[in-house]
Protein backbone atom coordinates (compact mmCIF):
# COMPACT_ATOMS: atom_id res chain seq x y z
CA UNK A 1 10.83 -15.24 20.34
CA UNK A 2 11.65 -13.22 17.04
CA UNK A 3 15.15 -11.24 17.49
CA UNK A 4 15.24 -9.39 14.54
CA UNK A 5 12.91 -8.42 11.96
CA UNK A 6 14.70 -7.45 8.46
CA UNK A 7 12.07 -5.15 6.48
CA UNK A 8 12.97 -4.90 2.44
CA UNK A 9 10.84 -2.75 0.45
CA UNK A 10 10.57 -3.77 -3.55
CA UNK A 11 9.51 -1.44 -6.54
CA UNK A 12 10.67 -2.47 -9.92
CA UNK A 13 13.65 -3.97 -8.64
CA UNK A 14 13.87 -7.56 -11.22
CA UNK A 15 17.47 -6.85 -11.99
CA UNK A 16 18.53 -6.58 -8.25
CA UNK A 17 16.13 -8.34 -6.42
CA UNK A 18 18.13 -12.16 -6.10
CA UNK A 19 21.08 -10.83 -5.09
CA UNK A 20 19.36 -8.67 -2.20
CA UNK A 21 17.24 -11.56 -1.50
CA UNK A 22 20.20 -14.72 -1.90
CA UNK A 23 21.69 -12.71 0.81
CA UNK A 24 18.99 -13.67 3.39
CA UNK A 25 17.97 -16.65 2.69
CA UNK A 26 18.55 -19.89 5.12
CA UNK A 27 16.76 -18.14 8.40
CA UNK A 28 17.29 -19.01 11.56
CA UNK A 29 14.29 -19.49 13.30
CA UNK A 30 14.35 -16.50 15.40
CA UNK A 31 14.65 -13.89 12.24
CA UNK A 32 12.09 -12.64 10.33
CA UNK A 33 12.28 -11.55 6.36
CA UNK A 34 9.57 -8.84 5.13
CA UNK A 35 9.64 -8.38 1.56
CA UNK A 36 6.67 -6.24 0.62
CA UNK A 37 6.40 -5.62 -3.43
CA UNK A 38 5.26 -1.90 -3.47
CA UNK A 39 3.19 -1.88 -6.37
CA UNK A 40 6.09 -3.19 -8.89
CA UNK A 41 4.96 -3.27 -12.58
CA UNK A 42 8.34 -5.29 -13.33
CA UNK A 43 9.02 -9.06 -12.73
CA UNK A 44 9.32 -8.81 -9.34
CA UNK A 45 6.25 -10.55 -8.31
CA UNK A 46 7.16 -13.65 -10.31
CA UNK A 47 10.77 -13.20 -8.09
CA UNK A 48 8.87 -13.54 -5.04
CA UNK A 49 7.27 -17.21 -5.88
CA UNK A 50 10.62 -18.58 -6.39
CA UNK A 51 11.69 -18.07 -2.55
CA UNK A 52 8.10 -18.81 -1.44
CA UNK A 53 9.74 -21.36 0.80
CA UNK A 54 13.03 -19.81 2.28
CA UNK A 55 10.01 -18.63 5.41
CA UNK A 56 10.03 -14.94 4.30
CA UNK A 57 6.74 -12.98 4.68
CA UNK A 58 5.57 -11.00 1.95
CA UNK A 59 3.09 -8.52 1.33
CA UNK A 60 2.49 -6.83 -1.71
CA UNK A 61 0.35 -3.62 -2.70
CA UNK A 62 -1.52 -3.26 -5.42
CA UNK A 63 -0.53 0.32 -6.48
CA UNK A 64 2.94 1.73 -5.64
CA UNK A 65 2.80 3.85 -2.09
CA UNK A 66 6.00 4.63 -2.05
CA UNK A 67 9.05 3.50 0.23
CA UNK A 68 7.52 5.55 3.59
CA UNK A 69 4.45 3.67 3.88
CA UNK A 70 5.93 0.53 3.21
CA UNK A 71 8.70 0.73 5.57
CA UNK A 72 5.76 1.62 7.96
CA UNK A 73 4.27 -1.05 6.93
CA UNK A 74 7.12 -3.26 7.90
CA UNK A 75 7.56 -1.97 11.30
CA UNK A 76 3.96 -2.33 12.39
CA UNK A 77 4.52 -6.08 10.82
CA UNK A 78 7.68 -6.58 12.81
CA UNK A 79 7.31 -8.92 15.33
CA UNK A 80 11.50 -8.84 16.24
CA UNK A 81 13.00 -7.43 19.39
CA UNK A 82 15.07 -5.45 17.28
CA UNK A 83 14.74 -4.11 13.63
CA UNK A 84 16.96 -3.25 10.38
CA UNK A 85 15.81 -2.44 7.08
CA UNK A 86 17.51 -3.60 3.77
CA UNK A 87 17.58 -2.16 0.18
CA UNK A 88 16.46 -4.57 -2.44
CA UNK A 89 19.02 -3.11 -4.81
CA UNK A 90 21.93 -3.89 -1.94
CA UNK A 91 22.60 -7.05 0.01
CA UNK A 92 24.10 -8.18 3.26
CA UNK A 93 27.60 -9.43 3.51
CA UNK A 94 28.16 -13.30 3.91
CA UNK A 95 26.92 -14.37 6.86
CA UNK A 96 25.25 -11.05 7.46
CA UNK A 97 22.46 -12.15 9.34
CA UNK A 98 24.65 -13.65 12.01
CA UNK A 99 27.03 -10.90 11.97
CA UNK A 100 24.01 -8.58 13.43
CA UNK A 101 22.75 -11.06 15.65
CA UNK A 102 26.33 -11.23 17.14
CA UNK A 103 25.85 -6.69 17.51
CA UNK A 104 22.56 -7.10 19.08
CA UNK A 105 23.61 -9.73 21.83
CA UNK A 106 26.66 -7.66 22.07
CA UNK A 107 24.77 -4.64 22.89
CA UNK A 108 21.22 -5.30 24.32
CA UNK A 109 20.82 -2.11 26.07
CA UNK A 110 21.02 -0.04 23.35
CA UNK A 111 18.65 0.94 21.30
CA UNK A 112 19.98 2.14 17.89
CA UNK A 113 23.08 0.93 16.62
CA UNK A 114 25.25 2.18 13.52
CA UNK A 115 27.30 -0.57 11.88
CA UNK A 116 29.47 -0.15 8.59
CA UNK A 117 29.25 -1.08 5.06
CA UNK A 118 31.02 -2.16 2.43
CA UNK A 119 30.98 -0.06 -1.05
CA UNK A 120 30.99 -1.24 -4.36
CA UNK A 121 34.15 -0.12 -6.14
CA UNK A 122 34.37 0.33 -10.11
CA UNK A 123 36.26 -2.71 -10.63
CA UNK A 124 34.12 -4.94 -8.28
CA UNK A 125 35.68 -5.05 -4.91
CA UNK A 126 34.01 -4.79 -1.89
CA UNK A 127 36.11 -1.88 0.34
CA UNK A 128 35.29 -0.63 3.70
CA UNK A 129 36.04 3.22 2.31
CA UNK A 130 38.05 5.12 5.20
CA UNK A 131 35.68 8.56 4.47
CA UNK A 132 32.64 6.70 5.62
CA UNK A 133 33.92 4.59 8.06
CA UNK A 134 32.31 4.98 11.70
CA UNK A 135 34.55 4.72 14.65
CA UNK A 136 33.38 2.20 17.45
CA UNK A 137 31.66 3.90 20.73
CA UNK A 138 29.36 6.49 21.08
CA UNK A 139 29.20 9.90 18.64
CA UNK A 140 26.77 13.04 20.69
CA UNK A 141 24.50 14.84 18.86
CA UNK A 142 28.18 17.73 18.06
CA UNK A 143 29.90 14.67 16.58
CA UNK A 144 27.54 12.44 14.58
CA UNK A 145 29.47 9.68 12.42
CA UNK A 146 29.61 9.57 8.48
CA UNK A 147 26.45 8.61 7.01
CA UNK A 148 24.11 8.88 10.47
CA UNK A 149 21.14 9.55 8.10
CA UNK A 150 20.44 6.56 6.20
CA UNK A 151 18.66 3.59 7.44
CA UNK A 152 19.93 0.58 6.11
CA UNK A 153 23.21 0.94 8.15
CA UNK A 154 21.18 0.81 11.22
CA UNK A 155 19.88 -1.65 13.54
CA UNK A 156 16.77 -0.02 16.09
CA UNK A 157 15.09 -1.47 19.03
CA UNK A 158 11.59 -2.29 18.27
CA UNK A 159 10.25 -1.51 21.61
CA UNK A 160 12.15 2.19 21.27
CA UNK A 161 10.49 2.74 18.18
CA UNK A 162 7.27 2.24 19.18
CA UNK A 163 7.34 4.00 22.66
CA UNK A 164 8.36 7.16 21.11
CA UNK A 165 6.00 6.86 18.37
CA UNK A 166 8.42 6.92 15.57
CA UNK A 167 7.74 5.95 12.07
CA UNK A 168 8.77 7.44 8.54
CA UNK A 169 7.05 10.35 7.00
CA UNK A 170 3.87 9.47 5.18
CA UNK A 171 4.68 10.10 1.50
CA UNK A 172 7.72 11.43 1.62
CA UNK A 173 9.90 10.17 -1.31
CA UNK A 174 13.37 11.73 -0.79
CA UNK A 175 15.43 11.67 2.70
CA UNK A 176 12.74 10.01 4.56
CA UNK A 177 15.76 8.46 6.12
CA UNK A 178 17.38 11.60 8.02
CA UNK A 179 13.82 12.43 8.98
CA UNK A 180 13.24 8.97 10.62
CA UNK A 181 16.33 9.00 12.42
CA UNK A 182 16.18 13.03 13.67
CA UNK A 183 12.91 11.45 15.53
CA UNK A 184 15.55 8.94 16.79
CA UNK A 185 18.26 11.33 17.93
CA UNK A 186 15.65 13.55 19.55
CA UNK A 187 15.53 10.60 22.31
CA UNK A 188 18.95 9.06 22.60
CA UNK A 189 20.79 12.38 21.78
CA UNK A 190 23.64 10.21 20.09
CA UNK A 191 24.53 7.24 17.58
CA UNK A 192 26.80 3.97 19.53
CA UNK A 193 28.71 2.38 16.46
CA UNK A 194 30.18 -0.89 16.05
CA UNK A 195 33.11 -1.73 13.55
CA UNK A 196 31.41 -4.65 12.20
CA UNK A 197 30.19 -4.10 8.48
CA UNK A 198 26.99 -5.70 7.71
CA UNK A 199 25.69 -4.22 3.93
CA UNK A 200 27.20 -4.22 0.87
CA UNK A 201 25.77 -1.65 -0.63
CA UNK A 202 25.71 -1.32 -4.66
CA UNK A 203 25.53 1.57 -7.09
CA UNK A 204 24.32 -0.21 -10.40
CA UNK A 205 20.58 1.16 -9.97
CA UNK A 206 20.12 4.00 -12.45
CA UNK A 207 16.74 4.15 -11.24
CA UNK A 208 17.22 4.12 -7.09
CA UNK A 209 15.34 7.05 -5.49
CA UNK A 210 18.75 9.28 -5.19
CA UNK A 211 19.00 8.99 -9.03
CA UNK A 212 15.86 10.11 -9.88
CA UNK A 213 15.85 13.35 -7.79
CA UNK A 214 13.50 16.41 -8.71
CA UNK A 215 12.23 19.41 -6.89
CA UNK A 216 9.27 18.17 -5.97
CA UNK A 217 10.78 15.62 -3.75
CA UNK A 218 13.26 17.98 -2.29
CA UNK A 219 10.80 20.59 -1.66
CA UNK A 220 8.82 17.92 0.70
CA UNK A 221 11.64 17.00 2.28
CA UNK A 222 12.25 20.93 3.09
CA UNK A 223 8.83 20.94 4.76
CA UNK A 224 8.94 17.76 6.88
CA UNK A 225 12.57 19.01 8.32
CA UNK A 226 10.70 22.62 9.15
CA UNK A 227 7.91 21.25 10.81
CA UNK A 228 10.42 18.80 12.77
CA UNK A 229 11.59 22.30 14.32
CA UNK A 230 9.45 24.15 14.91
CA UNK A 231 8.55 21.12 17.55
CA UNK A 232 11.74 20.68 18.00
CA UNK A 233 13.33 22.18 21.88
CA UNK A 234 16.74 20.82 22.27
CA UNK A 235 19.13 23.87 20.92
CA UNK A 236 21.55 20.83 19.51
CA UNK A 237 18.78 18.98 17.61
CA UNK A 238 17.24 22.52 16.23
CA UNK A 239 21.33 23.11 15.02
CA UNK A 240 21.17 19.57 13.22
CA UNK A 241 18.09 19.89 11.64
CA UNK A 242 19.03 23.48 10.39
CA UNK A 243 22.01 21.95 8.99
CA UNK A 244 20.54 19.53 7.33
CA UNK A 245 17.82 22.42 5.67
CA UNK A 246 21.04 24.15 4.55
CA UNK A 247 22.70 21.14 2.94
CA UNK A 248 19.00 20.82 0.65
CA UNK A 249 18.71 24.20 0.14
CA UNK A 250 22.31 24.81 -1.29
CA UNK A 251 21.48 21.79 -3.10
């Protein structure tokens, strides 16, 4: 039995790519590693063959599809009870992997958890920083904790995700993340955190997806978070996803 399934997306990430992948390396045998190289033109490919044996599974794509599809990708190669997904330009604290097996056996009702992170600082430390810190228990849909949109702070119940039908927006190259978990929050009307810190997440990557913003990218966004509610019933979502139209649009 596979408990978790880790799902890291790679495009053009040479520079970042060991450290993300150092970070998950010696498996136990009920974890699974997918690494899929989205279409990288860099030397990521030539990364890959050097951790050919540490058990990961990788899949690569010929031309880049973006990081929607291949997360979706991931999922529907999951074979983990639970799922978390992993930026190859950030890593997971030492002994991450154990750290969220030690959430998951903690909490095995659940079905999404929020854990914390560790940020980079300018002179190198690692911090937990107090104005994204999530306090332990359960935040409704009124009092969502810092940083409820991304993905990579997240752990999700593979059997949730797939009863509700819930995958990332096809395409869509900027806040795919909020999206994906707005399908999430639409069922469990909520977020449980844990205090226990699991990423260390880096800001050295010029060329991440928040740095190379553009209309284009927000204006898709803008359309996937319209049609969300005008499908949308729940009075508290349709507030949340309005807010989160506002926050773009003042952007």
């Amino acid at each position: 039995m596979v408990r978790l399934s880790i799902i890291i997306p790679v495009y053009n990430e040479e520079r970042f790519l060991k450290r993300c992948l150092d970070s998950v390396c010696g498996l136990p045998d009920d974890v699974q590693v997918i690494v899929i190289n989205d279409g990288s033109t860099d030397g990521s490919q030539k990364i890959f063959e050097e951790y050919k044996n540490e058990g990961f599974f990788f899949g690569n794509h010929i031309t880049n599809s973006g990081v929607s599809e291949t997360r979706n990708e991931g999922i529907a190669d999951a074979q983990g009870n639970w799922i978390t997904f992993l930026d190859s330009d950030d890593c997971l604290v030492p002994n991450g992997i154990q750290k969220i097996l030690d959430v998951i056996d903690e909490h095995p009702d659940l079905e999404v958890i929020q854990m914390n992170h560790l940020r980079c600082q300018k002179d190198g430390r690692f911090i937990l920083d107090p104005r994204y810190y999530s306090s332990p228990g359960f935040h409704d849909l009124k009092n969502l904790p810092p940083k409820w949109a991304l993905v990579w702070n997240k752990l999700y119940k593979a059997s949730f995700l797939i009863e509700h039908d819930i995958y990332f927006p096809p395409f869509q190259q900027f806040d795919e993340d909020r999206c994906f978990n707005l399908q999430c929050l639409s069922h469990t009307k909520g977020l449980y955190c844990v205090e226990q810190a699991a990423v260390m997440k880096h800001f050295d990557n010029d060329q991440s997806l928040c740095h190379t913003m553009n209309r284009q990218k927000i204006t898709e966004a803008l359309r996937e978070l319209i049609r969300m509610m005008e499908y949308e019933d729940d009075p508290e979502m349709v507030n949340l996803i309005r807010e989160s139209l506002m926050m773009h649009l003042n952007s």
